[in-house]
PDB file of N, CA and C in Angstrom:
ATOM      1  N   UNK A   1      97.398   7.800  19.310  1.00  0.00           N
ATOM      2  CA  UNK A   1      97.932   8.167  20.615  1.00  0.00           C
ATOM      3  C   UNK A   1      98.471   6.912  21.301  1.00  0.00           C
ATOM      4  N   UNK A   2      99.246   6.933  21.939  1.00  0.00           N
ATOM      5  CA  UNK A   2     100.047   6.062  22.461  1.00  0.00           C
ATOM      6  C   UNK A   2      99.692   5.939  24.025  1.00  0.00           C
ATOM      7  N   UNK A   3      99.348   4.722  24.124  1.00  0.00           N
ATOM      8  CA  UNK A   3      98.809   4.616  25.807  1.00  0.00           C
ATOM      9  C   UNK A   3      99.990   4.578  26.760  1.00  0.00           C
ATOM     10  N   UNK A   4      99.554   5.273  27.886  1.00  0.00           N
ATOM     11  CA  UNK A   4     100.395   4.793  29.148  1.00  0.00           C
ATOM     12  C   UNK A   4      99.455   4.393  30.148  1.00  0.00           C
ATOM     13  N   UNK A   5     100.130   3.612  30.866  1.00  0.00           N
ATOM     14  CA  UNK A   5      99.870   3.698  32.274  1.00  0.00           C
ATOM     15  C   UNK A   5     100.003   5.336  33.806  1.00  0.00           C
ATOM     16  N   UNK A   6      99.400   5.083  34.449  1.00  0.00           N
ATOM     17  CA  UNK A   6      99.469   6.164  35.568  1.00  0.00           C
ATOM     18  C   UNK A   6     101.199   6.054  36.508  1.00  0.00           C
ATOM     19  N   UNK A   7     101.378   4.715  35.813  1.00  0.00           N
ATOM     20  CA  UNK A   7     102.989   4.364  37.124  1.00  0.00           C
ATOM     21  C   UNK A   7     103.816   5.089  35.668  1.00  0.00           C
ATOM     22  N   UNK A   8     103.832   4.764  34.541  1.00  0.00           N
ATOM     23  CA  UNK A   8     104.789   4.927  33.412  1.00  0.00           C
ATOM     24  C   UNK A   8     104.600   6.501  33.459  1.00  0.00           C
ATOM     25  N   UNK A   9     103.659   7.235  33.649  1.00  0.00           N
ATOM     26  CA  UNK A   9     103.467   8.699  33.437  1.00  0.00           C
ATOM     27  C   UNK A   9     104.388   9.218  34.776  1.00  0.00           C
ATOM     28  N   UNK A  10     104.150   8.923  35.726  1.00  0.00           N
ATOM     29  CA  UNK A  10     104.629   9.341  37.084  1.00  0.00           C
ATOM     30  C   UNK A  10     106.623   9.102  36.896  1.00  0.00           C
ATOM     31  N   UNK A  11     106.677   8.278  36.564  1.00  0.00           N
ATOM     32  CA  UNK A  11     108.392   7.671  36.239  1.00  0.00           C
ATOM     33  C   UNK A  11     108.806   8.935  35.267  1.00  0.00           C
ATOM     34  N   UNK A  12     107.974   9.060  34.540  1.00  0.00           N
ATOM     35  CA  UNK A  12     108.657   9.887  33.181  1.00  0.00           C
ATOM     36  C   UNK A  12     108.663  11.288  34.084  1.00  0.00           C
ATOM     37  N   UNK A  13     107.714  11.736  34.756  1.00  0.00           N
ATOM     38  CA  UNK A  13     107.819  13.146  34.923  1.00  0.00           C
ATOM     39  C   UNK A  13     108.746  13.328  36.095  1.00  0.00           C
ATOM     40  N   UNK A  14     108.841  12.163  36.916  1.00  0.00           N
ATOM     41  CA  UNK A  14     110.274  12.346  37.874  1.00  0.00           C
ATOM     42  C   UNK A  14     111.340  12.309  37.157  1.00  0.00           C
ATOM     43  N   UNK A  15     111.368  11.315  36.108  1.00  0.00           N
ATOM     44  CA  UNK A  15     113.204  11.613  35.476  1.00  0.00           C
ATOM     45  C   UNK A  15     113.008  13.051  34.178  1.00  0.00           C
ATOM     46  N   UNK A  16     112.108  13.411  33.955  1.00  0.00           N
ATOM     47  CA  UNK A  16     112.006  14.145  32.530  1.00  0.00           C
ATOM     48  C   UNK A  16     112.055  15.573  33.357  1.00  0.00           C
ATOM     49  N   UNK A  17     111.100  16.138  34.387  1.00  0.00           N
ATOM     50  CA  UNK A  17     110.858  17.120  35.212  1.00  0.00           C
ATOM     51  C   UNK A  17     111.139  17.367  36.103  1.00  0.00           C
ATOM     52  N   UNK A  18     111.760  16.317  36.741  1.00  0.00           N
ATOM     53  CA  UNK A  18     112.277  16.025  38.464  1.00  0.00           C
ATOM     54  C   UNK A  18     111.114  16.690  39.192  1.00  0.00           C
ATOM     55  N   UNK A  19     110.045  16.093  39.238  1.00  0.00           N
ATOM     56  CA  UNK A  19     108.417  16.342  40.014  1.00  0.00           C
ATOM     57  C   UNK A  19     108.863  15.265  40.803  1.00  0.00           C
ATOM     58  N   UNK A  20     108.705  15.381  42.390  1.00  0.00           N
ATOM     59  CA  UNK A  20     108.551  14.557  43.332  1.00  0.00           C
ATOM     60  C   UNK A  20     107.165  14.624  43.507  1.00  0.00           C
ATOM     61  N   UNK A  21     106.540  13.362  43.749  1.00  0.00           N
ATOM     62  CA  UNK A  21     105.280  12.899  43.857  1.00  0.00           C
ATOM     63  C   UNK A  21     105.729  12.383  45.355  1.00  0.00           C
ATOM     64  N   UNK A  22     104.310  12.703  45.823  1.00  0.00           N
ATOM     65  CA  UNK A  22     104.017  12.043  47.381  1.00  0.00           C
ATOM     66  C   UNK A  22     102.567  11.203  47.194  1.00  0.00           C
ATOM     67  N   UNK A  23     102.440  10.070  48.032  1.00  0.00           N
ATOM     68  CA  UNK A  23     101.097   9.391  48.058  1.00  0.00           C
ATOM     69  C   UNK A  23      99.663  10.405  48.453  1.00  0.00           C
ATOM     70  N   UNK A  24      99.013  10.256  47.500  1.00  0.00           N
ATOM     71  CA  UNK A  24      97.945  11.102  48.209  1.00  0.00           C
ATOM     72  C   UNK A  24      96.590  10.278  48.759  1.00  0.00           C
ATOM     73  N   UNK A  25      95.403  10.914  48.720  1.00  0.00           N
ATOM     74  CA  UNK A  25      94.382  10.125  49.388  1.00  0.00           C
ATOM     75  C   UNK A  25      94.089   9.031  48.131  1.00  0.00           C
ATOM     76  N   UNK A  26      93.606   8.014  48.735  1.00  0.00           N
ATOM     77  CA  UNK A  26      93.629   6.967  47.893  1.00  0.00           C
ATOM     78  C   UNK A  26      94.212   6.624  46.710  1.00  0.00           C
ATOM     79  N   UNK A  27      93.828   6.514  45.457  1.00  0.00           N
ATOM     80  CA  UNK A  27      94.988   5.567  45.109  1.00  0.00           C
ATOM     81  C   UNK A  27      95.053   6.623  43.693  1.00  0.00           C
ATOM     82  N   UNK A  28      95.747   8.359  44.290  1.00  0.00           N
ATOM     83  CA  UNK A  28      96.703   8.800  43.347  1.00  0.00           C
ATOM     84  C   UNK A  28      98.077   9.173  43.479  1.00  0.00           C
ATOM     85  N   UNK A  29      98.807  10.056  42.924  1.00  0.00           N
ATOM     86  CA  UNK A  29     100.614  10.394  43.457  1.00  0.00           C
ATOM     87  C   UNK A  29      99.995  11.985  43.132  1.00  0.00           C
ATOM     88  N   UNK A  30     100.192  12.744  43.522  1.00  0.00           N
ATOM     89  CA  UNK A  30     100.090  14.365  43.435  1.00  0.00           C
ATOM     90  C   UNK A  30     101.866  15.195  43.598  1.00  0.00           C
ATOM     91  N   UNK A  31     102.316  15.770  42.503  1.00  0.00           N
ATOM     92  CA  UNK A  31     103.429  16.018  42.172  1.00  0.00           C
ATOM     93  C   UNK A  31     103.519  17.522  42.038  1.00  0.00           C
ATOM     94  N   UNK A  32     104.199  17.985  42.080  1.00  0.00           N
ATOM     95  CA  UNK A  32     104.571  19.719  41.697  1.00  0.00           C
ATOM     96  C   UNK A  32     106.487  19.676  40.409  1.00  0.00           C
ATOM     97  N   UNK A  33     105.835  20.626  39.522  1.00  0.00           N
ATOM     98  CA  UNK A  33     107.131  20.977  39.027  1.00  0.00           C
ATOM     99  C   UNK A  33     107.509  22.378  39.390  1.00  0.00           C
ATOM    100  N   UNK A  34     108.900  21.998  39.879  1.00  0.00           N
ATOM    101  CA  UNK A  34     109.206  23.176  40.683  1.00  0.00           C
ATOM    102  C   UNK A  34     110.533  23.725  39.991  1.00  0.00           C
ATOM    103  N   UNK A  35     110.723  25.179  39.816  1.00  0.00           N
ATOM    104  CA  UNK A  35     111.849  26.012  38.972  1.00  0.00           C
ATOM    105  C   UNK A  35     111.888  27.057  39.838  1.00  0.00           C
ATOM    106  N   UNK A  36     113.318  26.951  39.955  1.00  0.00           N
ATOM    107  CA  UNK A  36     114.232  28.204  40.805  1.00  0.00           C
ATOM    108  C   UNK A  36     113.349  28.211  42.383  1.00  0.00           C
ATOM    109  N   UNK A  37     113.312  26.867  42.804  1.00  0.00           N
ATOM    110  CA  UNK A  37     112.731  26.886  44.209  1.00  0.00           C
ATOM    111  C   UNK A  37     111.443  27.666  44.120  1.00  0.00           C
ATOM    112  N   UNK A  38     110.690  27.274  43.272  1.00  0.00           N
ATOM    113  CA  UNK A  38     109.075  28.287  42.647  1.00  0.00           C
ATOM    114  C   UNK A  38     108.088  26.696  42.590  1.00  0.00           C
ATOM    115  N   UNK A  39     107.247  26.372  43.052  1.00  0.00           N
ATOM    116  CA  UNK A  39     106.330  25.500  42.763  1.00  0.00           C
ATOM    117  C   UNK A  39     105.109  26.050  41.572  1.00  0.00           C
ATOM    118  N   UNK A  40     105.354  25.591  40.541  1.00  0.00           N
ATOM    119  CA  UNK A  40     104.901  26.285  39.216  1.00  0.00           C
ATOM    120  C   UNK A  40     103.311  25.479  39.003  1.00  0.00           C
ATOM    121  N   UNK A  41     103.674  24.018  38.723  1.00  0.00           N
ATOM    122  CA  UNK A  41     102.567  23.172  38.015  1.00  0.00           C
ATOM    123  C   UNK A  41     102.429  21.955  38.922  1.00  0.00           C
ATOM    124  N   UNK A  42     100.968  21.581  38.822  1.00  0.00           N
ATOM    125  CA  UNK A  42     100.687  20.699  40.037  1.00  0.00           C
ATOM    126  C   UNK A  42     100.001  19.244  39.162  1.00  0.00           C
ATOM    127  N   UNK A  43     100.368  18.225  39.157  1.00  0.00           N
ATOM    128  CA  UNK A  43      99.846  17.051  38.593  1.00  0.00           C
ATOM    129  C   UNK A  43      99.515  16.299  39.252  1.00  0.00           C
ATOM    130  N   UNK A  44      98.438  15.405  39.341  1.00  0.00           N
ATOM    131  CA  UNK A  44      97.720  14.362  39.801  1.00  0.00           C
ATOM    132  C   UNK A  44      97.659  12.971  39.489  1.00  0.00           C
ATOM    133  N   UNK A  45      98.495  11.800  39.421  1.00  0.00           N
ATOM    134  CA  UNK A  45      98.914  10.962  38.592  1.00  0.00           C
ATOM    135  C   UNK A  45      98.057   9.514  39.070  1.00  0.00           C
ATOM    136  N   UNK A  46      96.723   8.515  38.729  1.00  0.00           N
ATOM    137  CA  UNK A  46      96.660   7.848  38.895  1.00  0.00           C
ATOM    138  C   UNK A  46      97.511   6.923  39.322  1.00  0.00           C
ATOM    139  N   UNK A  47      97.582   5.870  40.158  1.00  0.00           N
ATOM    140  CA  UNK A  47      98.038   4.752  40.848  1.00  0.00           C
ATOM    141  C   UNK A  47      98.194   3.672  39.831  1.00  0.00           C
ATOM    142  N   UNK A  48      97.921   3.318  39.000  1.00  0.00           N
ATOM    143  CA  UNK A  48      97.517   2.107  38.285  1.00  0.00           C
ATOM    144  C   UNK A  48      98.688   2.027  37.170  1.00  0.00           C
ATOM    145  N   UNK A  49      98.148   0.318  36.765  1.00  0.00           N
ATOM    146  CA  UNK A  49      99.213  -0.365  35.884  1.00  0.00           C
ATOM    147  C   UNK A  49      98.124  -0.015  34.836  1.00  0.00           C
ATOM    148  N   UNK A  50      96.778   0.427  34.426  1.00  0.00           N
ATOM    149  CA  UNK A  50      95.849   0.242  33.331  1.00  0.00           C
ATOM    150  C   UNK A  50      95.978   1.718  32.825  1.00  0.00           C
ATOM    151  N   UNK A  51      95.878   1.539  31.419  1.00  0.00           N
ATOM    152  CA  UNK A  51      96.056   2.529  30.272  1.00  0.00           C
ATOM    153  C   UNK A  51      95.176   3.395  31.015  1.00  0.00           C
ATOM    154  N   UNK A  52      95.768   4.787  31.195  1.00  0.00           N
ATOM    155  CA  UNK A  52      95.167   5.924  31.206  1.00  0.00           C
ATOM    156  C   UNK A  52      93.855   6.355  30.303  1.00  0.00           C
ATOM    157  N   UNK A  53      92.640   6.750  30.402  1.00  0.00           N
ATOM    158  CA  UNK A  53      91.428   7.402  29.899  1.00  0.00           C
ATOM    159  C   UNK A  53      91.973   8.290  29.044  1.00  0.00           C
ATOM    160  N   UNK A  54      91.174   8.419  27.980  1.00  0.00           N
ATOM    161  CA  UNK A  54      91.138  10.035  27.056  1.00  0.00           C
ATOM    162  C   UNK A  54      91.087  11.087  28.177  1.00  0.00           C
ATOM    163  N   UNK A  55      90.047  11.058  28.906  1.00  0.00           N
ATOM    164  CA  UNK A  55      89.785  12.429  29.646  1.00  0.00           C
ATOM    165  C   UNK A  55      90.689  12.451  30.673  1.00  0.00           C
ATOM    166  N   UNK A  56      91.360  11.698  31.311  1.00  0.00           N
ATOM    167  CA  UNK A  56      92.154  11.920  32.308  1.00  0.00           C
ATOM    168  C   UNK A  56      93.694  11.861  31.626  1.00  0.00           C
ATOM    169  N   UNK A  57      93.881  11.447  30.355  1.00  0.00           N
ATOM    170  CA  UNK A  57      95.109  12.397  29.900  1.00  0.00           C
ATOM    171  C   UNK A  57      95.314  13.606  29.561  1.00  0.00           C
ATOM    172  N   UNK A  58      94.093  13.806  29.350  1.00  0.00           N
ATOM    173  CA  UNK A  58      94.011  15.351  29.030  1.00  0.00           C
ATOM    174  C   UNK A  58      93.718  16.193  30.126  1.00  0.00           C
ATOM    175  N   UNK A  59      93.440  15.484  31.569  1.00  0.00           N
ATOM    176  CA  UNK A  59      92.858  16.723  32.301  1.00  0.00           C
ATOM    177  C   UNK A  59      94.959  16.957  33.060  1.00  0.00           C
ATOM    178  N   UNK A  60      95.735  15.430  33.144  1.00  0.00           N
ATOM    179  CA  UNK A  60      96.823  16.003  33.213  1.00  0.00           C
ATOM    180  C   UNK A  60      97.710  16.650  32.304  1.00  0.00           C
ATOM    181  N   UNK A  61      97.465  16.589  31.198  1.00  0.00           N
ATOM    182  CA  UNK A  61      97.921  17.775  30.111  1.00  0.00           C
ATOM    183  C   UNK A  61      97.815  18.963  30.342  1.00  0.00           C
ATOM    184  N   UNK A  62      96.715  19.671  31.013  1.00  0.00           N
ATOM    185  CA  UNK A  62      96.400  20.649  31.288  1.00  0.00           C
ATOM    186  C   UNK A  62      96.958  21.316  32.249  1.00  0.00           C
ATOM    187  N   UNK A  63      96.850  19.971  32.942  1.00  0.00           N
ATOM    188  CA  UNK A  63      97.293  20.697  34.696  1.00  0.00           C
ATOM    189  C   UNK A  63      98.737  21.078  34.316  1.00  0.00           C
ATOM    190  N   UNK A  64      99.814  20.302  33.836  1.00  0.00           N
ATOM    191  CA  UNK A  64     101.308  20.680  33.313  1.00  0.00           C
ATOM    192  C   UNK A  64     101.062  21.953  32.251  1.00  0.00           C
ATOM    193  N   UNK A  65     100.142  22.502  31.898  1.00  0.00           N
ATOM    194  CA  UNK A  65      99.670  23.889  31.194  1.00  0.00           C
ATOM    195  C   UNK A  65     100.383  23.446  29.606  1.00  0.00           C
ATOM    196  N   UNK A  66      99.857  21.978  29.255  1.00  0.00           N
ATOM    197  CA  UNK A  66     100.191  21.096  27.966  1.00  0.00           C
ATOM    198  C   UNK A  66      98.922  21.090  27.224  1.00  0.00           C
ATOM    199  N   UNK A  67      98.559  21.145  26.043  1.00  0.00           N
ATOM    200  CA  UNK A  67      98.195  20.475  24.958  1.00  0.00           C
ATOM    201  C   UNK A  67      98.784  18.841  25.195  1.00  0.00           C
ATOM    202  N   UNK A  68      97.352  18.144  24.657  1.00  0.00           N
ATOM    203  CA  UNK A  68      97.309  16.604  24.781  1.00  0.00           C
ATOM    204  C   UNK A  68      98.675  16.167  23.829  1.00  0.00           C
ATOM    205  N   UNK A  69      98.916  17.017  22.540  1.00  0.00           N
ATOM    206  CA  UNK A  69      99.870  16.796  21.821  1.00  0.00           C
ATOM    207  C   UNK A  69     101.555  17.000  22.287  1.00  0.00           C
ATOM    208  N   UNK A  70     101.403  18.059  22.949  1.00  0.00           N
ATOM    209  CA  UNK A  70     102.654  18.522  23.694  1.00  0.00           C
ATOM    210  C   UNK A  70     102.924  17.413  24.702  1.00  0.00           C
ATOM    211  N   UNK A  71     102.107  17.223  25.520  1.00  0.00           N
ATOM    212  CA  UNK A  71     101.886  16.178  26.866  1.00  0.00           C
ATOM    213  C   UNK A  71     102.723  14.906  26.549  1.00  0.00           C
ATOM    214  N   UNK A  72     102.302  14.269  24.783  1.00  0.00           N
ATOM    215  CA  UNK A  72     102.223  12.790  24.784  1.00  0.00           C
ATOM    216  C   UNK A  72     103.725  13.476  24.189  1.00  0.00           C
ATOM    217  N   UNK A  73     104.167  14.227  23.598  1.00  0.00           N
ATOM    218  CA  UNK A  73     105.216  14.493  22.967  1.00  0.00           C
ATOM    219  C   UNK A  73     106.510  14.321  24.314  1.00  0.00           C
ATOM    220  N   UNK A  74     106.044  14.854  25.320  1.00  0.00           N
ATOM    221  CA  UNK A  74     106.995  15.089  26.732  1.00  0.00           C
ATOM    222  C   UNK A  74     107.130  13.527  26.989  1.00  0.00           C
ATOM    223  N   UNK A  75     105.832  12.817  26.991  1.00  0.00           N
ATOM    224  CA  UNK A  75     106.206  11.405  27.199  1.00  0.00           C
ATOM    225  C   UNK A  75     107.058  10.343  26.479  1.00  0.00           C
ATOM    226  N   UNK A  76     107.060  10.939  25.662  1.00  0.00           N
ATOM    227  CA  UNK A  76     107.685  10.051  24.308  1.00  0.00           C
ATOM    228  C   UNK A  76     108.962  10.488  23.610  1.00  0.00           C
ATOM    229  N   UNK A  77     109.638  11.342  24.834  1.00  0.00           N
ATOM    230  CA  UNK A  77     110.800  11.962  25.002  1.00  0.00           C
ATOM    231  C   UNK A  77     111.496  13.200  23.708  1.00  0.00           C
ATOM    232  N   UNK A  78     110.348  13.372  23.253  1.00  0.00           N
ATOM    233  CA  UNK A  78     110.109  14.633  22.312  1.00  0.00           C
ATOM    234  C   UNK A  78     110.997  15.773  22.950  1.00  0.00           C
ATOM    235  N   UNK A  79     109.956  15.750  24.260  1.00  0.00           N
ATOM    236  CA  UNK A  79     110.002  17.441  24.261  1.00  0.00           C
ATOM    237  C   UNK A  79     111.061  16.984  25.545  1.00  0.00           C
ATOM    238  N   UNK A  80     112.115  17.955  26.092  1.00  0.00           N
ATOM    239  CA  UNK A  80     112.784  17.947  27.241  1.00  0.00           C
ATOM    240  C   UNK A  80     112.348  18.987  28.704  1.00  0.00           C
ATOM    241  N   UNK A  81     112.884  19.055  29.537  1.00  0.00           N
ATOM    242  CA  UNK A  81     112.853  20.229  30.525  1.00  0.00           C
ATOM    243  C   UNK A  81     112.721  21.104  29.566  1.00  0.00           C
ATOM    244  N   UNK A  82     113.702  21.463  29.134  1.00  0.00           N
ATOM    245  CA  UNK A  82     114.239  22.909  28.567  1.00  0.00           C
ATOM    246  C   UNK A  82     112.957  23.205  27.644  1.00  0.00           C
ATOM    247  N   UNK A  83     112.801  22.476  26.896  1.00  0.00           N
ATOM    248  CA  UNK A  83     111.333  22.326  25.816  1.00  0.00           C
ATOM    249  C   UNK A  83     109.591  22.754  26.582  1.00  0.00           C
ATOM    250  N   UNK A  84     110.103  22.173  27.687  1.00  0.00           N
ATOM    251  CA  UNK A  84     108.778  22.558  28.157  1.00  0.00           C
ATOM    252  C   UNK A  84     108.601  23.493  29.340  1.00  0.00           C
ATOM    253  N   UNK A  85     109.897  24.219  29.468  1.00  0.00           N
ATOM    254  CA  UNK A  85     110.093  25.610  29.846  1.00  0.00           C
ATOM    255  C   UNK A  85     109.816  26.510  29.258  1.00  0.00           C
ATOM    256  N   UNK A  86     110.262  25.852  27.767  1.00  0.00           N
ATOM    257  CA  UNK A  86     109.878  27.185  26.697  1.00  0.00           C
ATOM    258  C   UNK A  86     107.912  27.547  26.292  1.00  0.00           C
ATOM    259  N   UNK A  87     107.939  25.823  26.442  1.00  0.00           N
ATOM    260  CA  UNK A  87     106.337  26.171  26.276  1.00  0.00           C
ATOM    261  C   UNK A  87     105.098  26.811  27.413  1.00  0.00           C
ATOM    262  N   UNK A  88     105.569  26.417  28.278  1.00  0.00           N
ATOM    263  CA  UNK A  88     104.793  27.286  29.392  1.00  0.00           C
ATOM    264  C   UNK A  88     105.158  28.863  29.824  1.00  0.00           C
ATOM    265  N   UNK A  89     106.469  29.217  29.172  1.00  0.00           N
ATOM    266  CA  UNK A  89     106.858  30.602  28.594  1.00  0.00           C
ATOM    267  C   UNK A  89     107.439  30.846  30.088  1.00  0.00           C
ATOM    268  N   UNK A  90     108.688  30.193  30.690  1.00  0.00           N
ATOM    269  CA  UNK A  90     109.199  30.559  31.819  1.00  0.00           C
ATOM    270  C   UNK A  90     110.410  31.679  31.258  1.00  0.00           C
TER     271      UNK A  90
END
């Protein structure tokens, strides 16, 4: 598995998903992916320059309604919008 950071995850899902993140209470970004003016999926993105945890890549895998495999695949410019429209079955 390929590490990221919480800033490198947050970058990718604004240019990959166009999720606007706002600052939330202390030190995370809380984002929504939103389709056809619909707020669908809600992510929680650590603050930090330090490699993301096993468990906290996976608990945002989830929240994007991803498999850890799908997730790192979206990061690693695998999967596109369109790709991960299909997988959450919009």
């Amino acid at each position: 598995m390929t590490q990221y950071s919480g800033i490198q995850i947050k970058q990718i899902c604004e240019s990959k998903l166009r999720i606007e993140f706002r600052r939330g209470r202390g030190s995370h970004h809380s984002g929504w992916y939103v389709k056809d003016g619909r707020r669908l999926k809600r992510i929680t993105v650590p603050n930090t320059r330090k490699d993301i945890p096993p468990g906290t890549f996976g608990s945002m895998a989830r929240q994007l309604g991803l498999t850890r495999e799908q997730f790192e695949g979206l990061l690693d410019c695998v999967i596109d919008e369109d790709a991960y429209n299909s997988l959450i079955r919009l």
